[in-house]
Protein backbone atom coordinates (compact mmCIF):
# COMPACT_ATOMS: atom_id res chain seq x y z
CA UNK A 1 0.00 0.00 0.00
CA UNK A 2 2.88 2.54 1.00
CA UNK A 3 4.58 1.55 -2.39
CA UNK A 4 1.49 2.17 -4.42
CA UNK A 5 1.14 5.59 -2.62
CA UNK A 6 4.49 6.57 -2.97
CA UNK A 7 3.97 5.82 -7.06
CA UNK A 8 0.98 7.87 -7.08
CA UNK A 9 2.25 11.13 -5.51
CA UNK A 10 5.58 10.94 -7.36
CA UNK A 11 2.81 10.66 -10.53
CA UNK A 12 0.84 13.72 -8.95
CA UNK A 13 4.35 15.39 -8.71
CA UNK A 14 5.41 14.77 -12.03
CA UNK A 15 2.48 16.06 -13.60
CA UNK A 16 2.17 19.19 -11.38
CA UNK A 17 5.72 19.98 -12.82
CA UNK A 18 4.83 19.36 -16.58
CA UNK A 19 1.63 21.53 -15.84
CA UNK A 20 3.80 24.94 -14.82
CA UNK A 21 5.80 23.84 -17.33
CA UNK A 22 2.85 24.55 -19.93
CA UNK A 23 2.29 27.87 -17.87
CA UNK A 24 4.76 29.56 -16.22
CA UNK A 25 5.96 31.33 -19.31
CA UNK A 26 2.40 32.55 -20.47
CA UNK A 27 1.97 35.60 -18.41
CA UNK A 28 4.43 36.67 -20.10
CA UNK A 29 3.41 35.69 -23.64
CA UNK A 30 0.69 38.15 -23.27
CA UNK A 31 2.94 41.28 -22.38
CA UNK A 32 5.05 41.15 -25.39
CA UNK A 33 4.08 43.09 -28.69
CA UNK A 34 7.06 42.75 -30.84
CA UNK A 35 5.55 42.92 -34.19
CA UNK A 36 6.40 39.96 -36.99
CA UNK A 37 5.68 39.02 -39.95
CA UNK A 38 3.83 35.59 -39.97
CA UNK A 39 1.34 33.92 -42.48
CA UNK A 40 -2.11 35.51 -42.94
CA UNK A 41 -5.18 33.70 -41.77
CA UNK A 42 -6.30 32.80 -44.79
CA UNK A 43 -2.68 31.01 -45.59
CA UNK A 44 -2.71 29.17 -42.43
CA UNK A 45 -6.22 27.81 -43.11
CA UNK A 46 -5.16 26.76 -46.54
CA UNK A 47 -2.16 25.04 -44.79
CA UNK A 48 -4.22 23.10 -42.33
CA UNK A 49 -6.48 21.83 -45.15
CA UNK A 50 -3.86 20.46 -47.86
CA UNK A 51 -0.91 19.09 -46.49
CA UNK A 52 1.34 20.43 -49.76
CA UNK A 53 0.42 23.88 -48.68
CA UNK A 54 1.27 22.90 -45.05
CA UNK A 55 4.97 21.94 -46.05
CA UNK A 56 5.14 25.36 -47.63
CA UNK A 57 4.70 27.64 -44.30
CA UNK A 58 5.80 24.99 -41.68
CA UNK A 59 8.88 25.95 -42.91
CA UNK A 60 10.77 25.57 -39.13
CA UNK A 61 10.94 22.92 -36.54
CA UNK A 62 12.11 22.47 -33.42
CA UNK A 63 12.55 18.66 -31.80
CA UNK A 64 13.95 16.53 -29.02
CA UNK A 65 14.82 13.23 -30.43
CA UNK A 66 15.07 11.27 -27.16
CA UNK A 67 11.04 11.85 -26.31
CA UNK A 68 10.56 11.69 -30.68
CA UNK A 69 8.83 14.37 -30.63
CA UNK A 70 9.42 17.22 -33.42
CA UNK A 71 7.51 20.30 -34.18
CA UNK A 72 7.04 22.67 -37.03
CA UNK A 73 6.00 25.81 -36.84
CA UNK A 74 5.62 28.84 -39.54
CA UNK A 75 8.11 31.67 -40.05
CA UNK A 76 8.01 34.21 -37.43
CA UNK A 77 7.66 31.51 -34.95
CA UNK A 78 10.54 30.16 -32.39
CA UNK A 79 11.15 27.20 -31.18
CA UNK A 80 12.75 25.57 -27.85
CA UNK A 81 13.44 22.90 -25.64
CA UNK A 82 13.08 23.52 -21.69
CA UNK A 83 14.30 20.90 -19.76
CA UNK A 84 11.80 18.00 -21.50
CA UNK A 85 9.18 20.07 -22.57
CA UNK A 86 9.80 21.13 -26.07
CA UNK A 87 7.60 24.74 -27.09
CA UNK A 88 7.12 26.48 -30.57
CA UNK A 89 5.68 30.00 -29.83
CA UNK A 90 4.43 32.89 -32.00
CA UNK A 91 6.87 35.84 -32.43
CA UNK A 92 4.19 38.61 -30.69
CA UNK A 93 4.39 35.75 -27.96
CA UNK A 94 0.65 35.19 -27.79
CA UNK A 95 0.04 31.76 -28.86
CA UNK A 96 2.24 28.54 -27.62
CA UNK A 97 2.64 24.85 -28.07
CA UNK A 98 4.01 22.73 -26.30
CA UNK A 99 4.80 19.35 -26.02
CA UNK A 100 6.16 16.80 -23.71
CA UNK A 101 5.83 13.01 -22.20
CA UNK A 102 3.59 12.42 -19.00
CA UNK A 103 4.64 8.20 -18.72
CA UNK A 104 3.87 5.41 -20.25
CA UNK A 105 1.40 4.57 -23.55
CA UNK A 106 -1.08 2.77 -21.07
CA UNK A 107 -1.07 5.39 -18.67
CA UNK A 108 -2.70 8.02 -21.11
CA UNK A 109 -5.94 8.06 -19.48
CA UNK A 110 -4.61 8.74 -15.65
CA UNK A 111 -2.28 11.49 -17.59
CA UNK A 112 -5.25 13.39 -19.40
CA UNK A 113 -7.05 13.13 -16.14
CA UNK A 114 -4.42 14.80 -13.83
CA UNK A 115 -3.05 17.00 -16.38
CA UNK A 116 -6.75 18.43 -16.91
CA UNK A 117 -7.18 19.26 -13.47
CA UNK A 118 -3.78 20.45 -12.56
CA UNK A 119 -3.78 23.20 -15.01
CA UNK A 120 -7.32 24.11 -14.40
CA UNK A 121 -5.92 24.69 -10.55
CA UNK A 122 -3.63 27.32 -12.27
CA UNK A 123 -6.87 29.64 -13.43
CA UNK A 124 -9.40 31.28 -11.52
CA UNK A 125 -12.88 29.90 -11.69
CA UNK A 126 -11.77 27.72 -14.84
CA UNK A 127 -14.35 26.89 -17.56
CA UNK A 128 -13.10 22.92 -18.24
CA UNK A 129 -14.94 21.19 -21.59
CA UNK A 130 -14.22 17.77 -22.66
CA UNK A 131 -13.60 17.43 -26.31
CA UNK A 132 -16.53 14.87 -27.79
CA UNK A 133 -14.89 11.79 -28.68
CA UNK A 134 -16.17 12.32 -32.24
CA UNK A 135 -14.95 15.65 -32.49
CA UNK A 136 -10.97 14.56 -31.13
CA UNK A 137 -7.92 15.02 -33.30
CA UNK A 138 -6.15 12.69 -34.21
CA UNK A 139 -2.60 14.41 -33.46
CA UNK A 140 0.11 12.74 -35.54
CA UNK A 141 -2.47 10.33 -36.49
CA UNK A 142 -2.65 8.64 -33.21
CA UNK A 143 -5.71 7.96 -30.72
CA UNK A 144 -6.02 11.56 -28.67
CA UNK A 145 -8.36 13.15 -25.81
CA UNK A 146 -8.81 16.43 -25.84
CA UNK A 147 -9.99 19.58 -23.16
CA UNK A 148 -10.39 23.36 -23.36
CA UNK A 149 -9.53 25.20 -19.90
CA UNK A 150 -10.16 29.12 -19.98
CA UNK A 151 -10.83 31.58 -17.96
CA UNK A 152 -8.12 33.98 -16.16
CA UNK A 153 -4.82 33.10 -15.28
CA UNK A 154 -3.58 32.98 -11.74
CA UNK A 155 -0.23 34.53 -12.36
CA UNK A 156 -0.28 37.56 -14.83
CA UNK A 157 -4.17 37.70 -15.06
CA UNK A 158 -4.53 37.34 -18.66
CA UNK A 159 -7.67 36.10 -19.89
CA UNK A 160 -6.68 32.90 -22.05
CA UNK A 161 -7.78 29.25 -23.26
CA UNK A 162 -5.50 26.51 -22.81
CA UNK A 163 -6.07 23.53 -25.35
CA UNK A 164 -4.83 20.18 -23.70
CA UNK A 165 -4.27 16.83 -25.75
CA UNK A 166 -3.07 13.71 -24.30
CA UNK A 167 -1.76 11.62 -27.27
CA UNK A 168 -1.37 8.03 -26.69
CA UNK A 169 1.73 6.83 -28.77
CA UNK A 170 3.24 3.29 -29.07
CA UNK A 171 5.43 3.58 -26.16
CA UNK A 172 4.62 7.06 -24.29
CA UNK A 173 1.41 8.66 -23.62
CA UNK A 174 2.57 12.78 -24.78
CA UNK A 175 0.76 15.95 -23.00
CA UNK A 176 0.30 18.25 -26.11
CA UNK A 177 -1.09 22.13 -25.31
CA UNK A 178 -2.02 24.73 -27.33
CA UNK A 179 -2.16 28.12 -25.27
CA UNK A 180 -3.84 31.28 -27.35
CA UNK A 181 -5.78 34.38 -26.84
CA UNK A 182 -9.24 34.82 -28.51
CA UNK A 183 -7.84 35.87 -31.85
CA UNK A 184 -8.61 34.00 -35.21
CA UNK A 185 -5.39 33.86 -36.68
CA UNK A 186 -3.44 32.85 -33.32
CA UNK A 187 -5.84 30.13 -33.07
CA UNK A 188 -5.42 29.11 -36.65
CA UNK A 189 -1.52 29.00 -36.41
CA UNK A 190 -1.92 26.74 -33.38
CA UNK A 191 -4.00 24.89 -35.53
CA UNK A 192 -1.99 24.25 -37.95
CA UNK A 193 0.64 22.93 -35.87
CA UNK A 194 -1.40 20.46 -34.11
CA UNK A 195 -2.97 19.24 -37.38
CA UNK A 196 -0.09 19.25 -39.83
CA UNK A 197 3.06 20.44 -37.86
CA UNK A 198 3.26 17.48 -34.98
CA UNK A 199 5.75 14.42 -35.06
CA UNK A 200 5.54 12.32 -32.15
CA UNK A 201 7.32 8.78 -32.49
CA UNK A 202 8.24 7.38 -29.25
């Protein structure tokens, strides 16, 4: 019994980690206004639709081979890896993805669960929706459950809408989040990525 609890906190810890992880930077995000030149709309829409068009604005990628897991992202964009969480954010610093492992492939369930709740903690009075099953992604073309979290932020106060996707791959069950204001093209960007831009092999 003391084993089993031990596994489960360590689990609880782990995932409250990968959760500020996904957060800690985005007050920030939402006080930068640097200007940029990134693909309209329009383009980005066209992307997500045809993958040709896709491989001609997901022109940059950043990846961490050990977790296989690769993103691309359009110009304008940058990419990094933190420690195992690997992020692709817009240059105006308004719209993030990021991606990292939460455990093992038959563990994705448990991970969606706590991964849910632990960023909801981070927001006040969160609004938490489940993603219908036959509305999911299908990130990288593997089985995925999905969750919108919005409301205000803790930290910072910026109103915001975290997308959460726990991707169950052959060996590793991957915590995928889109973070983005209410603005059509930062939520067609993010988009993009998760439909066209994601590589996750492990």
């Amino acid at each position: 019994m003391e084993r089993a609890d031990s596994f489960k906190l360590r689990r609880r810890l782990a995932i409250g980690v990968i959760a500020a992880f996904i957060l800690i930077p985005v007050y920030m995000l939402f006080i930068r206004d640097d200007g940029g030149s990134e693909p309209s709309q329009s383009a980005l829409v066209q992307a997500t639709q045809d993958p040709n068009k896709a491989a001609e604005v997901l022109l940059d990628q950043v990846s961490d081979p050990s977790q296989g897991i690769t993103i691309r992202f359009p110009s304008g964009w940058t990419g990094e890896r933190t420690g195992s969480i690997v992020r692709a954010t817009s240059h105006e610093g308004k719209t993030a993805v990021a991606v990292t492992t939460g455990g093992p492939a038959d563990s994705a369930r448990t991970v969606f669960r706590d991964t849910t709740a632990a960023i909801a903690a981070d927001y006040e009075k969160p609004k938490v929706s489940l993603v219908p099953a036959r509305d999911a992604l299908h990130i990288a073309g593997l089985n995925t459950a999905g969750a919108s979290v919005s409301g205000r932020l803790k930290k910072g106060g910026a109103q915001s809408t975290t997308l959460l996707y726990v991707v169950q791959g052959k060996r590793r069950a991957y915590v995928v989040s889109l973070i983005t204001p209410q603005d059509a093209t930062q939520l067609a960007a993010g988009n993009l990525i998760l439909a066209r831009g994601l590589t996750l092999s492990g």
